[in-house]
Protein backbone atom coordinates (compact mmCIF):
# COMPACT_ATOMS: atom_id res chain seq x y z
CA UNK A 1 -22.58 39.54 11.69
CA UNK A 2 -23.94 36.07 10.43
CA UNK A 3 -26.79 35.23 11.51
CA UNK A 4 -28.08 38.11 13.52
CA UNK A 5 -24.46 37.85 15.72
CA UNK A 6 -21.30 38.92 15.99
CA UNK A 7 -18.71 36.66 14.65
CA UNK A 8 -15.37 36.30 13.47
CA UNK A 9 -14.86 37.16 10.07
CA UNK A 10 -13.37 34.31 8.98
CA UNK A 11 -16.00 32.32 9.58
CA UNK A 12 -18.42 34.92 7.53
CA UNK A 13 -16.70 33.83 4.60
CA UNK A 14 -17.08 30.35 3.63
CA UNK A 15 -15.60 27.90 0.86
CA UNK A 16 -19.61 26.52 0.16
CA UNK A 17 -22.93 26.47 0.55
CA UNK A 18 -22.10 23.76 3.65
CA UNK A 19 -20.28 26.47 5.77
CA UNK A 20 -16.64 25.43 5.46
CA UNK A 21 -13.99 28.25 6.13
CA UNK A 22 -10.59 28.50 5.58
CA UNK A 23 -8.11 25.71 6.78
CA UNK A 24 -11.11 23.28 6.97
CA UNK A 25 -10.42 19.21 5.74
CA UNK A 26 -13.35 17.18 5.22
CA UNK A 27 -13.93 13.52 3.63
CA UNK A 28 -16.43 13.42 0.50
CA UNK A 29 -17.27 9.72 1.28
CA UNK A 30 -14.27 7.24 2.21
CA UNK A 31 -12.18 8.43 -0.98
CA UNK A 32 -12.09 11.74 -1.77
CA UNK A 33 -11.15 14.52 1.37
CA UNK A 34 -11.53 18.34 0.39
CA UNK A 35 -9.77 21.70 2.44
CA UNK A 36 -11.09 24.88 2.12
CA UNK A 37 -8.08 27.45 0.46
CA UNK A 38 -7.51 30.85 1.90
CA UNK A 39 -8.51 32.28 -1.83
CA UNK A 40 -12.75 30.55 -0.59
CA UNK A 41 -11.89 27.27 -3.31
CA UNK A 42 -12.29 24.01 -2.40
CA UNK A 43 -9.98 21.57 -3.70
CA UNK A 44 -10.62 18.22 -3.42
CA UNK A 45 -8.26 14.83 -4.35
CA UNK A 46 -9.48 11.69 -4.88
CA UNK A 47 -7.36 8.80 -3.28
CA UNK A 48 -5.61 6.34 -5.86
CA UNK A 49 -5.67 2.73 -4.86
CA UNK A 50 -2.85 0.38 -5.43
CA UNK A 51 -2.51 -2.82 -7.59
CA UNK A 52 -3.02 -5.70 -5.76
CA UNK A 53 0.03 -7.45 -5.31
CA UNK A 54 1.52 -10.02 -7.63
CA UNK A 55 2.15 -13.12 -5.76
CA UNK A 56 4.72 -15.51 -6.05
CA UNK A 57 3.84 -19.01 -7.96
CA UNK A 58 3.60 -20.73 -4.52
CA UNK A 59 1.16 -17.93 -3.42
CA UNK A 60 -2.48 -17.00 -3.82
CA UNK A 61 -3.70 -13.34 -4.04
CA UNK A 62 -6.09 -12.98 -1.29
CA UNK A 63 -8.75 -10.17 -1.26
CA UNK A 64 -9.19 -9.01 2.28
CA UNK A 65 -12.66 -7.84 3.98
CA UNK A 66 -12.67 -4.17 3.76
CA UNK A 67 -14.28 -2.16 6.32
CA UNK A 68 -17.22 -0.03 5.19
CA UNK A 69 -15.14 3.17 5.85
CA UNK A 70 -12.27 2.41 4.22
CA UNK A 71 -11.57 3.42 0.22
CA UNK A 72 -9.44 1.06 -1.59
CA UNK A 73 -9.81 -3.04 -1.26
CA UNK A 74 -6.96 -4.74 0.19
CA UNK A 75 -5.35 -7.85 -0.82
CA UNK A 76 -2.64 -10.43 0.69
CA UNK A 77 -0.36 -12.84 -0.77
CA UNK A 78 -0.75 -16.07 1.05
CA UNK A 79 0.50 -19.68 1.09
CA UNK A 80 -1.76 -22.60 -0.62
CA UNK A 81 -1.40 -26.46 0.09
CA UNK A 82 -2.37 -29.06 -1.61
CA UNK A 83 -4.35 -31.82 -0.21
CA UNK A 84 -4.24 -35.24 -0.99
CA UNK A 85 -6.70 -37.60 -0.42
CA UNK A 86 -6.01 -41.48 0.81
């Protein structure tokens, strides 16, 4: 019973205080994404980002736009030119 009704068992038992059961995977913000364990734990990893890469000497490193959602910034390695004026 939960609640007042009949239910699964499974979902009586719960990882947290936010309901999560057993085999759930949830995101903690755009970085970190938690599963519920069959033992009730939560474990949670954070993501690592990457370097940015290291461009060549005819290159710029180029910082991207990252969308809101996403966790780590993201760069590109792009051409320059020089301009002359007449």
């Amino acid at each position: 019973m939960k609640l007042g009704e009949c239910v699964d068992e499974i979902v009586c038992e719960t990882c947290d205080d936010q309901g999560h059961i057993v085999g759930d995977v949830w995101n903690v913000g755009p970085c970190e994404k938690c599963e519920c364990s069959s033992d009730l734990t939560t474990r949670c990893v954070v993501t690592e980002c990457p370097e940015p890469p290291i461009c060549n000497e005819k290159e710029t490193l180029e910082k991207l736009t990252k969308p809101a959602n996403a966790c780590c910034e993201a760069f590109h390695c792009g051409r320059f030119s020089i301009y002359t004026s007449n």
